[in-house]
Protein backbone atom coordinates (compact mmCIF):
# COMPACT_ATOMS: atom_id res chain seq x y z
CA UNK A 1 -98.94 -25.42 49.40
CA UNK A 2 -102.22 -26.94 48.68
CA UNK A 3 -102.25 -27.34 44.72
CA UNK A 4 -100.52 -29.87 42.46
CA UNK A 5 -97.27 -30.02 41.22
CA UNK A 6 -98.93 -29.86 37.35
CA UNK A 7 -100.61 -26.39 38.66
CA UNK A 8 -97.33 -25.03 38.33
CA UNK A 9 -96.47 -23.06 35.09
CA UNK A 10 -92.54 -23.56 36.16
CA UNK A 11 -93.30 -27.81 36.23
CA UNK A 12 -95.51 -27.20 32.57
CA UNK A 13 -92.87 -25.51 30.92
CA UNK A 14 -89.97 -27.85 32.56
CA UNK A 15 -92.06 -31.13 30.87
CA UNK A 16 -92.01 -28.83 27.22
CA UNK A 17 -88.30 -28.38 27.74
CA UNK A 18 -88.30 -32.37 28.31
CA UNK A 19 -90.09 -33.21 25.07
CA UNK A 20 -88.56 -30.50 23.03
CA UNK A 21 -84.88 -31.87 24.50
CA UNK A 22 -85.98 -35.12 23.36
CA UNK A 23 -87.12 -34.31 20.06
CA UNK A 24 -83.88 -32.55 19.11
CA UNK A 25 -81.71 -34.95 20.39
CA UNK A 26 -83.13 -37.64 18.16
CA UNK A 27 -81.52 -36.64 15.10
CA UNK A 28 -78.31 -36.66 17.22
CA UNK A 29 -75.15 -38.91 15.47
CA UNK A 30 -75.71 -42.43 15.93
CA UNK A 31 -72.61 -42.42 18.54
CA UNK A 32 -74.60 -40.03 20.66
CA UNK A 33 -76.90 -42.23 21.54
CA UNK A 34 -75.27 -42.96 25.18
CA UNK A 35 -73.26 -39.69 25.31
CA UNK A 36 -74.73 -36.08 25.06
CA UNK A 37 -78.30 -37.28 24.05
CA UNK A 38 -78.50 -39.59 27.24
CA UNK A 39 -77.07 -37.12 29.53
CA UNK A 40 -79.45 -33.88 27.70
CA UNK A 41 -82.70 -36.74 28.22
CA UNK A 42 -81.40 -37.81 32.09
CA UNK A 43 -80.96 -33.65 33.01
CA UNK A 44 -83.94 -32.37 31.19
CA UNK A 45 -86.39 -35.01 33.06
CA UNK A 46 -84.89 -34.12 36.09
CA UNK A 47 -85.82 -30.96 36.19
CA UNK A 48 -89.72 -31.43 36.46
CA UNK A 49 -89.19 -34.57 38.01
CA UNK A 50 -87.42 -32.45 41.11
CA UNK A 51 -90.49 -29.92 40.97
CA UNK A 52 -92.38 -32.49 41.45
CA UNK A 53 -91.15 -34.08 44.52
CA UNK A 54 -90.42 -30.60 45.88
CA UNK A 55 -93.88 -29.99 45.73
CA UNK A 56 -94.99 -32.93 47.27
CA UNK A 57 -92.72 -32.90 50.64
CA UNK A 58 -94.03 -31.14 53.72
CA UNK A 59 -92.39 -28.02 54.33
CA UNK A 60 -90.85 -24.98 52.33
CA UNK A 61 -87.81 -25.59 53.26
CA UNK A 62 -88.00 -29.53 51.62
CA UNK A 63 -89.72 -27.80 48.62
CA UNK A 64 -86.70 -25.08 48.47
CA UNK A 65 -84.26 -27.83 48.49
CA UNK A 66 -85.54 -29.87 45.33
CA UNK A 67 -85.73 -26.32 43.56
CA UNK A 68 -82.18 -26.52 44.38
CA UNK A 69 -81.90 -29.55 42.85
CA UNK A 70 -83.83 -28.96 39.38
CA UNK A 71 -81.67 -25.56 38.99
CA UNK A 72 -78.40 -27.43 39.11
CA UNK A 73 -79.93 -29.82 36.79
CA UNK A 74 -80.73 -27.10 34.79
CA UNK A 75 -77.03 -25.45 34.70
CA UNK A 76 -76.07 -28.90 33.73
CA UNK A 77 -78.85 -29.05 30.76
CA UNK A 78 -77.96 -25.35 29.87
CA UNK A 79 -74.38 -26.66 29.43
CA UNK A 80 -74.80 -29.69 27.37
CA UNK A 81 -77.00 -27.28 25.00
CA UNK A 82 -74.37 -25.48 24.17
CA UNK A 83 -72.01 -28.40 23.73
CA UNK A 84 -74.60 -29.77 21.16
CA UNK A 85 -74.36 -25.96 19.31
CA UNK A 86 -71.21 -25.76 19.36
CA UNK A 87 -71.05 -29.31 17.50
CA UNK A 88 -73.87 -28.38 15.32
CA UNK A 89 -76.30 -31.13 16.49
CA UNK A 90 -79.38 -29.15 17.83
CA UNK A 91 -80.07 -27.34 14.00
CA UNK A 92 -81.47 -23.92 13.97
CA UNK A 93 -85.08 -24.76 14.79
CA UNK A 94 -83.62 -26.89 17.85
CA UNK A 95 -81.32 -24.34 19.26
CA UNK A 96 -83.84 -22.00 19.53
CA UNK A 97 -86.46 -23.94 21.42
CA UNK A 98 -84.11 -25.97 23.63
CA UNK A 99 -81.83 -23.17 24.69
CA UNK A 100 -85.17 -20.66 24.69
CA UNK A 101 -87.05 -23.26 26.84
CA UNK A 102 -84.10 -24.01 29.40
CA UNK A 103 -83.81 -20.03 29.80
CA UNK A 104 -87.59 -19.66 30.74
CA UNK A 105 -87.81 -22.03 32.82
CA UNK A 106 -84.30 -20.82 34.60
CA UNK A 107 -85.96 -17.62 35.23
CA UNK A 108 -88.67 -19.23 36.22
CA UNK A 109 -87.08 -21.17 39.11
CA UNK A 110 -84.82 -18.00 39.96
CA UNK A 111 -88.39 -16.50 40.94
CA UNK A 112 -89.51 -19.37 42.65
CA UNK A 113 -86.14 -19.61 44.90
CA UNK A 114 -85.93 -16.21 45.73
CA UNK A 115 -89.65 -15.91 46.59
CA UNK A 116 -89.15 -19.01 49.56
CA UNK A 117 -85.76 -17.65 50.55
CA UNK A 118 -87.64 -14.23 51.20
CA UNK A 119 -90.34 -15.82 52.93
CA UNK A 120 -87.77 -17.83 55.13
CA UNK A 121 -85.64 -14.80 55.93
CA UNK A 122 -89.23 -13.26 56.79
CA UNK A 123 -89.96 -15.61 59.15
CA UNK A 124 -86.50 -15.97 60.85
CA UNK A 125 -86.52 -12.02 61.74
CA UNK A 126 -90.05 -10.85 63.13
C-alpha cells in the first residue's frame, strides 16, 4: 500500500462525483440550501474524503473499514439522488452525471471491498 490516495482511479472519480454533485445542486430551490443540497454536498465529499484516510492508515483491515465507510456514504448519496429526481431538481443533464457518477464509483468500491475481503479470508485459511 505504497502509492497515494490520488493514485486511485476509485478516489479520482469519487472527487468528479463531488464537483458534479455540487454543480447540480446549485440550481437547487432557494429553500434547499440547508436541506437536500447540504446533505448531497456533506455525503458526496465524504466519499473521497473516507478513501483518503483509508488509504493513509496502516493496515488493510483500517483501509477496509473506511471503504466501509465511503460505501454507506455512497448508499446515502445514491438515495438523496433520487429524492432530487423524483422532485425534478437535478434536470436531465444532472441526473445523468450525478446518478452515472455515484454508480461508477459504487462499482468501483464493490471491487475494491471484495478484493481486501478475499485477501483477508486468504490469509486467515493457509
Amino acid at each position: 500500500m505504497s502509492s497515494s490516495h490520488k493514485d486511485l482511479d476509485v478516489w479520482k472519480k469519487a472527487m468528479r462525483l463531488v464537483l458534479n454533485t455540487y454543480r447540480y445542486t446549485k440550481f437547487f430551490p432557494r429553500e434547499e440550501t440547508y436541506g437536500l443540497a447540504a446533505q448531497m454536498r456533506r455525503a458526496a465529499v465524504s466519499i473521497p474524503s473516507n478513501i483518503a484516510e483509508g488509504k493513509g492508515r496502516y493496515s488493510r483491515k483500517e483501509l477496509l473499514q473506511f471503504l466501509v465507510n465511503a460505501r454507506g456514504s455512497l448508499l446515502e448519496l445514491e438515495t438523496q439522488i433520487e429524492i432530487a429526481k423524483d422532485l425534478g431538481y437535478l434536470g436531465e443533464v444532472g441526473e445523468i452525471e450525478v446518478a452515472e457518477g455515484a454508480s461508477e464509483v459504487g462499482r468501483m468500491l464493490n471491487g475494491m471491498l471484495e478484493h481486501f475481503r478475499t485477501l483477508a479470508a486468504s490469509n486467515t485459511h493457509p
